[in-house]
C-alpha atoms as a PDB file:
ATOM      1  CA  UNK A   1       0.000   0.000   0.000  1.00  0.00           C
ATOM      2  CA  UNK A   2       3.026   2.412   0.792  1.00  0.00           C
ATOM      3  CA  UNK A   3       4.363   1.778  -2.237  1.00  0.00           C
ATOM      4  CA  UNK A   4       1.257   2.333  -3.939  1.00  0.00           C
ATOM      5  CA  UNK A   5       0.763   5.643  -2.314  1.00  0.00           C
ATOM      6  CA  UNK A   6       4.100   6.463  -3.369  1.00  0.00           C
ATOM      7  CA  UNK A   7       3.525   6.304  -7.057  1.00  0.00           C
ATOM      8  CA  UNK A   8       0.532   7.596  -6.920  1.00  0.00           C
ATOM      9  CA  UNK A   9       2.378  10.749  -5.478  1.00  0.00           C
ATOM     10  CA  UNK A  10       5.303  10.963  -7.557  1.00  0.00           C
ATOM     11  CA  UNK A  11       2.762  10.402 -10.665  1.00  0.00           C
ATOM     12  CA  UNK A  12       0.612  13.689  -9.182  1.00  0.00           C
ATOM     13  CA  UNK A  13       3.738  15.864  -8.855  1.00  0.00           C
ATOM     14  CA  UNK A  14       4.716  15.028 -12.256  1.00  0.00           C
ATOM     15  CA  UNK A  15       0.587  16.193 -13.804  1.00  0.00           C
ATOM     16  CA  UNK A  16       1.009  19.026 -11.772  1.00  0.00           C
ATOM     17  CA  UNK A  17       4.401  19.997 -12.707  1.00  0.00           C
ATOM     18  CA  UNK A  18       3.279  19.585 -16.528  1.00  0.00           C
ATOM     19  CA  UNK A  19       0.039  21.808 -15.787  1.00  0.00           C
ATOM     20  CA  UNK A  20       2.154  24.550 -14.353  1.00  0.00           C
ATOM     21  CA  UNK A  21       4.044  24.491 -17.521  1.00  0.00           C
ATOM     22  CA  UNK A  22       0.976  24.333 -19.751  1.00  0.00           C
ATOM     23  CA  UNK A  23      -0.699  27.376 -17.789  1.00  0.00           C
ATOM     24  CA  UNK A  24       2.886  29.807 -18.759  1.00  0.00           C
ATOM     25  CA  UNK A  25       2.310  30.956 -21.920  1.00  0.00           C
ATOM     26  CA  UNK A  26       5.102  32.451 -24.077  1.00  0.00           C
ATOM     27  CA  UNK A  27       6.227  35.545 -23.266  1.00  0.00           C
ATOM     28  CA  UNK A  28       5.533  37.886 -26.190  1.00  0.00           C
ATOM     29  CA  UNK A  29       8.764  39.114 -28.037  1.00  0.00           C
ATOM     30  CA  UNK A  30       9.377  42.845 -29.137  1.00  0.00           C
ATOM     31  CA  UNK A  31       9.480  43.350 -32.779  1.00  0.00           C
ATOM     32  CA  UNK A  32       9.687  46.701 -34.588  1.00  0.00           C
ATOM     33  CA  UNK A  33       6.975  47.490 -36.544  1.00  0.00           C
ATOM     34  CA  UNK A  34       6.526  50.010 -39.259  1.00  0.00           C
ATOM     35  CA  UNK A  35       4.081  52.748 -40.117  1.00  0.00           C
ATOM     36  CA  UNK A  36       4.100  54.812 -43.279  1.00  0.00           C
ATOM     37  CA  UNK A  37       3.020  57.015 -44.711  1.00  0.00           C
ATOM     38  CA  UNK A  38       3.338  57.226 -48.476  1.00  0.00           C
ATOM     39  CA  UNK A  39       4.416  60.565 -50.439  1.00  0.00           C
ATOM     40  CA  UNK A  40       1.470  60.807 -52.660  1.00  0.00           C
ATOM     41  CA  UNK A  41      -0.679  60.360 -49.322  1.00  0.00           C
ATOM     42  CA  UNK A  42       0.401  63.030 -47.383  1.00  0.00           C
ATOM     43  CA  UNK A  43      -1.660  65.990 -48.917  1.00  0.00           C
ATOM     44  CA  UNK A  44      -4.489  63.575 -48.397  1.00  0.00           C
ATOM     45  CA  UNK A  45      -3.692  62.351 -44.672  1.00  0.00           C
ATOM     46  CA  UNK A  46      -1.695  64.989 -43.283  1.00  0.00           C
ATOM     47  CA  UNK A  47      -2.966  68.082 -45.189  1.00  0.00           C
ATOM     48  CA  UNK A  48       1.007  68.397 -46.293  1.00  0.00           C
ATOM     49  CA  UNK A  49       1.873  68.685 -49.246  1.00  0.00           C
ATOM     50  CA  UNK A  50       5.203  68.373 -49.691  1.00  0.00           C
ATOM     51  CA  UNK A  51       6.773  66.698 -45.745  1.00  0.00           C
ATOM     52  CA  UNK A  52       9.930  68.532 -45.232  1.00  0.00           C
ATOM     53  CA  UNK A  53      10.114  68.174 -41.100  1.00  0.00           C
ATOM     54  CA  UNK A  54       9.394  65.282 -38.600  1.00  0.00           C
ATOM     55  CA  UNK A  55       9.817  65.406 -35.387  1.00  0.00           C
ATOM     56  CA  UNK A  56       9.606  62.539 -32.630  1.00  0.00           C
ATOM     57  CA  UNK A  57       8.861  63.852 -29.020  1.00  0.00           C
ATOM     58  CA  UNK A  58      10.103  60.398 -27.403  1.00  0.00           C
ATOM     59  CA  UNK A  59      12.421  58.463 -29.812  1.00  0.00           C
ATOM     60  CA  UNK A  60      12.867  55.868 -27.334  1.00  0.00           C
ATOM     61  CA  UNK A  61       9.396  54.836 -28.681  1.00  0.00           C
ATOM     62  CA  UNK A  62       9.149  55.866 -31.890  1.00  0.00           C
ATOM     63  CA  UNK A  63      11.984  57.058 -34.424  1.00  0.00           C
ATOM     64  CA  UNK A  64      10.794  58.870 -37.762  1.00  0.00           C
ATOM     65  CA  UNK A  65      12.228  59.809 -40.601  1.00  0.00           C
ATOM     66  CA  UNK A  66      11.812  61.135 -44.602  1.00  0.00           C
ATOM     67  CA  UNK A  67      12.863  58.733 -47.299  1.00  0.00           C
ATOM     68  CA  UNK A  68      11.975  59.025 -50.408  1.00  0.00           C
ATOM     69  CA  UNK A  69       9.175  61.422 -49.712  1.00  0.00           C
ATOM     70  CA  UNK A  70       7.471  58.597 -47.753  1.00  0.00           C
ATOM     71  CA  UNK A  71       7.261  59.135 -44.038  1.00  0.00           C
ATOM     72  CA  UNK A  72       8.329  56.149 -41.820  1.00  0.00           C
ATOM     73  CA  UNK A  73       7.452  55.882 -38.035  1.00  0.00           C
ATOM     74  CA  UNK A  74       9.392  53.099 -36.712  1.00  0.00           C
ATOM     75  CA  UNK A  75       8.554  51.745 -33.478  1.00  0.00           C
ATOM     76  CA  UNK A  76      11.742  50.959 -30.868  1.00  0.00           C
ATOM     77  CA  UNK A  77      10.219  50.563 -27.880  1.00  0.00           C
ATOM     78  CA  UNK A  78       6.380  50.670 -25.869  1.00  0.00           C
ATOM     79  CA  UNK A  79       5.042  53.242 -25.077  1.00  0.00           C
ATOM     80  CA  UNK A  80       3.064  56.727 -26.031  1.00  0.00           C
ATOM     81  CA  UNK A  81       4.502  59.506 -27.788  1.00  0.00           C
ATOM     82  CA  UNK A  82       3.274  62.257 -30.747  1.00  0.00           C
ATOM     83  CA  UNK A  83       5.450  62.733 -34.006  1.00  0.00           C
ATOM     84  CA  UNK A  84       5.030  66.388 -35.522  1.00  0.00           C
ATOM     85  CA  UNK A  85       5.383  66.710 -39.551  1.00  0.00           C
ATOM     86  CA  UNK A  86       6.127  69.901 -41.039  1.00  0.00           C
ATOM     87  CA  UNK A  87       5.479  71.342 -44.963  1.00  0.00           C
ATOM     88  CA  UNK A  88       7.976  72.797 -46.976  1.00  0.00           C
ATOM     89  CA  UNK A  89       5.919  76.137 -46.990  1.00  0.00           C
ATOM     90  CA  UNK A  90       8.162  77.941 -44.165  1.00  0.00           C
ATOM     91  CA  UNK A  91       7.781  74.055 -42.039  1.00  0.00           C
ATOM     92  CA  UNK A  92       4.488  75.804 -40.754  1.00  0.00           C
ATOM     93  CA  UNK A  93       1.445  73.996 -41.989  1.00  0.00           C
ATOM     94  CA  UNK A  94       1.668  70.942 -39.560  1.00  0.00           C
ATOM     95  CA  UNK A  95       0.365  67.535 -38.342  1.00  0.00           C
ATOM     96  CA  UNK A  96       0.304  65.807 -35.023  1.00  0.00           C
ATOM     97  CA  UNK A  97      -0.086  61.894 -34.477  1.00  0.00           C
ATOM     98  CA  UNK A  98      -1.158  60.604 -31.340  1.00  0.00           C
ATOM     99  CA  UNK A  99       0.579  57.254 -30.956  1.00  0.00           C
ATOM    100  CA  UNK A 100       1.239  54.175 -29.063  1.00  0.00           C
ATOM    101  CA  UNK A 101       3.593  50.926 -29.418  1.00  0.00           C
ATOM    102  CA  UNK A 102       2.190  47.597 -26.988  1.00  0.00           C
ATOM    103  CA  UNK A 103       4.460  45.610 -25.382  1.00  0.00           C
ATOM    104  CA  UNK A 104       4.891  43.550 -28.687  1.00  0.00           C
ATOM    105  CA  UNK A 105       5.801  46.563 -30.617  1.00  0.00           C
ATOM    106  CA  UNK A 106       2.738  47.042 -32.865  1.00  0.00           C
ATOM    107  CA  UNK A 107       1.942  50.610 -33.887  1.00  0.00           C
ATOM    108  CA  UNK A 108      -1.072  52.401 -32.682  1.00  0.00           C
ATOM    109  CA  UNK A 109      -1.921  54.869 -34.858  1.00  0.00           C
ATOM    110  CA  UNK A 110      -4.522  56.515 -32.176  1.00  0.00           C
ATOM    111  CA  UNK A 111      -5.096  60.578 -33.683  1.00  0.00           C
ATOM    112  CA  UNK A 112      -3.964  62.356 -36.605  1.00  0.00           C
ATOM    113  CA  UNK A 113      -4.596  66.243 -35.797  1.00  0.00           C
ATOM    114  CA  UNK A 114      -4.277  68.926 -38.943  1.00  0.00           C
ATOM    115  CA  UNK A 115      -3.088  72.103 -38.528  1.00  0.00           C
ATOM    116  CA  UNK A 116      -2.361  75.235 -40.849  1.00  0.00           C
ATOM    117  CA  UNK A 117       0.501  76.681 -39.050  1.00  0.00           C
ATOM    118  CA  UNK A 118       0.366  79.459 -41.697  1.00  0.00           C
ATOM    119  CA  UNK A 119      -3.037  81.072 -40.172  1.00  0.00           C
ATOM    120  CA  UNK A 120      -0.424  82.374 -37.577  1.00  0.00           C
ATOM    121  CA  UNK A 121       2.165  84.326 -40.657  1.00  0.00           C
ATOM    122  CA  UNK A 122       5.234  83.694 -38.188  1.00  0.00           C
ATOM    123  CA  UNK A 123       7.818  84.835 -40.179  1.00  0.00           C
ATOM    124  CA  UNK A 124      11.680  86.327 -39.751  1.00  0.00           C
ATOM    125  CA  UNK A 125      11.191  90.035 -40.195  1.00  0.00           C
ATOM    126  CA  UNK A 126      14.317  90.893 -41.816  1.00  0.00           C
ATOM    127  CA  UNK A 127      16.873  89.511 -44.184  1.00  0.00           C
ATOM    128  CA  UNK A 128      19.740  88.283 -41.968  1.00  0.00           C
ATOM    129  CA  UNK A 129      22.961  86.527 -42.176  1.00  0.00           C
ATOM    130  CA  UNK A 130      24.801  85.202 -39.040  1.00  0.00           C
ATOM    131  CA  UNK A 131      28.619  85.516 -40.114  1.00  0.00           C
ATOM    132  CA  UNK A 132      31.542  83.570 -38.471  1.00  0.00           C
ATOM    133  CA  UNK A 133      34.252  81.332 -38.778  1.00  0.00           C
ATOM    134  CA  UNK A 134      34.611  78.300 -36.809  1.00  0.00           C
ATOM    135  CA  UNK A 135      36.494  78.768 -33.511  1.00  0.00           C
ATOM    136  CA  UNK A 136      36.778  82.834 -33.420  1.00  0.00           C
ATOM    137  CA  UNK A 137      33.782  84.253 -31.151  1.00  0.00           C
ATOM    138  CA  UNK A 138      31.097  86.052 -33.760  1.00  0.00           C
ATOM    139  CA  UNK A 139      30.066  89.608 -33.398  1.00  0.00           C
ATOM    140  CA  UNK A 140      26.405  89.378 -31.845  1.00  0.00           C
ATOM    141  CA  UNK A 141      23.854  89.525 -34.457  1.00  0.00           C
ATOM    142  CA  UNK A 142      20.236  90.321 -34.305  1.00  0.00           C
ATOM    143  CA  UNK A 143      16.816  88.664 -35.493  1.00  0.00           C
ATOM    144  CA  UNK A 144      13.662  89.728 -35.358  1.00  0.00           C
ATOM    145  CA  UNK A 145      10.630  87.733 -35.259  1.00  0.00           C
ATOM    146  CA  UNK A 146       7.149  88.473 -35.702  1.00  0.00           C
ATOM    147  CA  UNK A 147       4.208  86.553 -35.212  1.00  0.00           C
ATOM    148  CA  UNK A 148       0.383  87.440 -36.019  1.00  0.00           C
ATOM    149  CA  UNK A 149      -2.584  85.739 -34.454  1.00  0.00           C
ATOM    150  CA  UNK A 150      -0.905  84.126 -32.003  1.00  0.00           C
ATOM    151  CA  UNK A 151       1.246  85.808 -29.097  1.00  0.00           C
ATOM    152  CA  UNK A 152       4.711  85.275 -27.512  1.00  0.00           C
ATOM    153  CA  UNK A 153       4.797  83.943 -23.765  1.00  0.00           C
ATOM    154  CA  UNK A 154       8.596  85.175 -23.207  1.00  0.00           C
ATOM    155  CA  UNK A 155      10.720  87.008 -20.569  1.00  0.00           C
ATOM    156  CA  UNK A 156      13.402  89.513 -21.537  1.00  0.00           C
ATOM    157  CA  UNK A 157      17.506  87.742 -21.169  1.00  0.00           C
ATOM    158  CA  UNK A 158      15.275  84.262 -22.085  1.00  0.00           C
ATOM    159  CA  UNK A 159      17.834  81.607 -23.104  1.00  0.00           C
ATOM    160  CA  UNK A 160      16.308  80.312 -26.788  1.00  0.00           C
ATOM    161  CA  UNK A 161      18.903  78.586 -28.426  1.00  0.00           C
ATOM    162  CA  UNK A 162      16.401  75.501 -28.561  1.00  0.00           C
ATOM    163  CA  UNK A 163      14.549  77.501 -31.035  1.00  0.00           C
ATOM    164  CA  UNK A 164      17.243  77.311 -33.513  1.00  0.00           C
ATOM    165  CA  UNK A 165      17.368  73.818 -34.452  1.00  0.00           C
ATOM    166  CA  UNK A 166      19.704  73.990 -37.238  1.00  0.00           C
ATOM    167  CA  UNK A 167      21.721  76.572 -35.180  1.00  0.00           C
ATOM    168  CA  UNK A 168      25.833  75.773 -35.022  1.00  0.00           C
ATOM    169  CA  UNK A 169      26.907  74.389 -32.335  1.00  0.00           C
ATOM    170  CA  UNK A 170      28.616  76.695 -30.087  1.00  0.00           C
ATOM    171  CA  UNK A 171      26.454  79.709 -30.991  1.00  0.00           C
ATOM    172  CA  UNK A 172      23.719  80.525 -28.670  1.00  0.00           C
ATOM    173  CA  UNK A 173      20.556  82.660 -28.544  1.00  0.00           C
ATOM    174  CA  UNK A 174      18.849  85.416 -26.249  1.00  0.00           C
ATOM    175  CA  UNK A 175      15.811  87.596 -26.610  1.00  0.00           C
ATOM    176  CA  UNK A 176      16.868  90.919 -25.348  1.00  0.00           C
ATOM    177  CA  UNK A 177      13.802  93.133 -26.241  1.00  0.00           C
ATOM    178  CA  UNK A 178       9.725  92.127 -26.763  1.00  0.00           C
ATOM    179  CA  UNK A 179       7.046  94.074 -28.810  1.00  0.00           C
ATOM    180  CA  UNK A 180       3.275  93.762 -28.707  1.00  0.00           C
ATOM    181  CA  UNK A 181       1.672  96.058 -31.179  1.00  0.00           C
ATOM    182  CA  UNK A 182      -1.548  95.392 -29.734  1.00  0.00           C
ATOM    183  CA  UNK A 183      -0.820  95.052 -25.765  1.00  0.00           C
ATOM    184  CA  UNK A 184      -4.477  93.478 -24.922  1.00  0.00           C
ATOM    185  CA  UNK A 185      -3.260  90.307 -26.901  1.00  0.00           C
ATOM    186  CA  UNK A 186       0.597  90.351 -25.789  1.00  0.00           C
ATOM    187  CA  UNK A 187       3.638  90.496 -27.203  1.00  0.00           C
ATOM    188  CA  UNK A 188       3.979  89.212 -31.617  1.00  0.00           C
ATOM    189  CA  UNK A 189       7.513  90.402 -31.998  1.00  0.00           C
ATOM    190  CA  UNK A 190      10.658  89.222 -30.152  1.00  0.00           C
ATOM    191  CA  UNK A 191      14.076  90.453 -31.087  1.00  0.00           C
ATOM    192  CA  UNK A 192      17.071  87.852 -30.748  1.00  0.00           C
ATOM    193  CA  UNK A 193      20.491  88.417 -30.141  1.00  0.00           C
ATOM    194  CA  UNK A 194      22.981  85.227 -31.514  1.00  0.00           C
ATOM    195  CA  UNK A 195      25.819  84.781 -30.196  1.00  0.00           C
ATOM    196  CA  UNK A 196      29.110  82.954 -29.219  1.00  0.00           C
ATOM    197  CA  UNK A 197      31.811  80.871 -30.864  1.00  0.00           C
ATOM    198  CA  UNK A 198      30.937  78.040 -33.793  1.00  0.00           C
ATOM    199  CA  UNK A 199      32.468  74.646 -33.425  1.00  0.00           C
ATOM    200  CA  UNK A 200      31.157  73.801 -37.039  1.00  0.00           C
ATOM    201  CA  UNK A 201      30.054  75.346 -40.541  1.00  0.00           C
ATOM    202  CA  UNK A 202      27.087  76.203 -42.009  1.00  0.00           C
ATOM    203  CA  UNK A 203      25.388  77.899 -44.680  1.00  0.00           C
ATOM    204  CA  UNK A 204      21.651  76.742 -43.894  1.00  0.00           C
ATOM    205  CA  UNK A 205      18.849  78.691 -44.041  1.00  0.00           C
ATOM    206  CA  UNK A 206      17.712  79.973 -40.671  1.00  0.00           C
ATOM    207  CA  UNK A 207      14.875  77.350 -39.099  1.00  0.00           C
ATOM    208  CA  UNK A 208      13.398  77.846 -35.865  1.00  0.00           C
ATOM    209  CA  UNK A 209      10.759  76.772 -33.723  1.00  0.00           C
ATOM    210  CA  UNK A 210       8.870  77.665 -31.168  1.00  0.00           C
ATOM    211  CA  UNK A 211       7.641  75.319 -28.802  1.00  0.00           C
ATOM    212  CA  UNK A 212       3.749  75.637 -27.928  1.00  0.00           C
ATOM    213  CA  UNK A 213       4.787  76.658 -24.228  1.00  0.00           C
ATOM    214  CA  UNK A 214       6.136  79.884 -25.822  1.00  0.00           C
ATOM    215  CA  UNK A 215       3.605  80.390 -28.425  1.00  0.00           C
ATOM    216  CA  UNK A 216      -0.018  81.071 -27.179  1.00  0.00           C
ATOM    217  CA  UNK A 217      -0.924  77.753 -28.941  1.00  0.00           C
ATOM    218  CA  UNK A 218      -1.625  73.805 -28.300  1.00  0.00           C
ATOM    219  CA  UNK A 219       0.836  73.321 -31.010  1.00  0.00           C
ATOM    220  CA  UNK A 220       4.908  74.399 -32.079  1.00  0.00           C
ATOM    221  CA  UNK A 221       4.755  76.993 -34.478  1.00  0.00           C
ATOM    222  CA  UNK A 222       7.220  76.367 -37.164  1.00  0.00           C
ATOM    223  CA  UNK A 223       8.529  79.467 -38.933  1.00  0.00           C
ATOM    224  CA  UNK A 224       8.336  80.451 -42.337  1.00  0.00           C
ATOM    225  CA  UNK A 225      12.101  80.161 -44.040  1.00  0.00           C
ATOM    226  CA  UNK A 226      13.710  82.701 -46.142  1.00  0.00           C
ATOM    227  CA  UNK A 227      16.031  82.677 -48.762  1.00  0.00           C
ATOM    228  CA  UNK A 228      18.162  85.935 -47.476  1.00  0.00           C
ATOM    229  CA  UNK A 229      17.581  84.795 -43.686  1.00  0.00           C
ATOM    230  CA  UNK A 230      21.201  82.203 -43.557  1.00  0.00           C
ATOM    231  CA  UNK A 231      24.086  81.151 -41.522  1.00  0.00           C
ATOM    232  CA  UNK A 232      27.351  81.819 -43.027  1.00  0.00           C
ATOM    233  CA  UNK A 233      29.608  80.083 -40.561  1.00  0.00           C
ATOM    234  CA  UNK A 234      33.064  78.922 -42.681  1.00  0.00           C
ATOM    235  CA  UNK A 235      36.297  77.087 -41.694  1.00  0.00           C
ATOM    236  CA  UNK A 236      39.498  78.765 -40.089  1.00  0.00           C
ATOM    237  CA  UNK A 237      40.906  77.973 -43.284  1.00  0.00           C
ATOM    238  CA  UNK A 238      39.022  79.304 -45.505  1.00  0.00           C
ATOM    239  CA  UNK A 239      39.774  82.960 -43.559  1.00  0.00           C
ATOM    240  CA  UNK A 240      43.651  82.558 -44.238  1.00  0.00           C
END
């Protein structure tokens, strides 16, 4: 009888040890997944006509980029994030997607919100050129900019080098004066003093930003380019 209730026992640990195993299921692996957008969709989806800007808030969930025209959204990790997508018209008219990645790396597409940036007209005021040569300190330079139907939310000696996001590294940026034509609705014109010494070249056109915390709107205002608004920042060598 012992023995019997022996291998009656050993046979029970062995069904329950195989039960256990049945009840784990397989842990889901993380595999990128892909969401695009194709060029001749983007008027259609995004209101943009021709993409020229993307911007991912968190890339440790989502990475973005242009190829092609086509716009790719790559997932790299879970989690929520938005991706902003800006026009070639001054990188002002604008989308933002809403989106999340699941623990398995599948792209949720959740919102696509359309805006035309270029209600607001924010726009460099003035032809400028920021000139320099890489490792001498530049002589301060001033822009103006100037936005309607929207308002600045600034201090004077503000620190706005993240405006600049083609700006050369080394050179920094600081509004030093504020205009409001029209006081009731605050300030539309900030003037911008650059400054410091470049670490690299560049003859880009100007691009800035402003994020939405600065700009009187649930969105970042992307300004409109200008041909005769540039960086002229050159080489040591080529001032010998």
């Amino acid at each position: 009888m012992k023995k019997n209730n022996f291998l009656f026992s050993v046979i029970a640990l062995i069904l329950l040890i195989i039960s256990a195993c049945d009840d784990q299921s397989p842990q889901e692996i993380f595999n990128a997944s892909e969401y695009r957008i194709k060029y001749e969709e983007t008027l259609e989806i995004l209101n943009i006509e021709n993409p020229q800007h993307v911007h991912s808030v968190n890339i440790g969930v989502v990475i973005v980029k242009i190829e092609n025209g086509d716009i790719i959204i790559t997932s790299v990790g879970e989690g929520r994030t938005d991706v902003y997508i800006g026009d070639s018209i001054g990188l002002s008219n604008q989308a933002r997607i809403n989106i999340s990645v699941d623990g398995t790396g599948r792209i949720i597409v959740e919102t696509i919100m359309k805006y035309d940036g270029r209600a607001v007209n924010p726009n460099i005021k003035y032809a400028v050129t920021i000139n320099g040569s890489v490792g001498s300190e530049i002589t301060q330079t001033r822009i103006d900019l100037q936005m309607n139907g929207t308002h600045f939310i600034v201090t004077e000696d503000m620190d706005v080098t993240s405006w600049f996001i083609n700006l050369p590294s080394g050179l920094s940026a600081r509004i030093f004066d504020i205009f409001a034509s029209n006081p009731e609705r605050g300030p539309n014109e900030v003037y911008i003093l650059i400054f410091g010494i470049p670490l690299s070249t560049s003859s880009d056109i100007i691009k800035i930003i402003v994020p939405r915390i600065n700009a009187g709107r649930n969105w970042d205002v992307y300004f409109n380019t200008r041909y005769d608004a540039i960086y002229n920042i050159t080489s040591t060598f080529e001032h010998e």
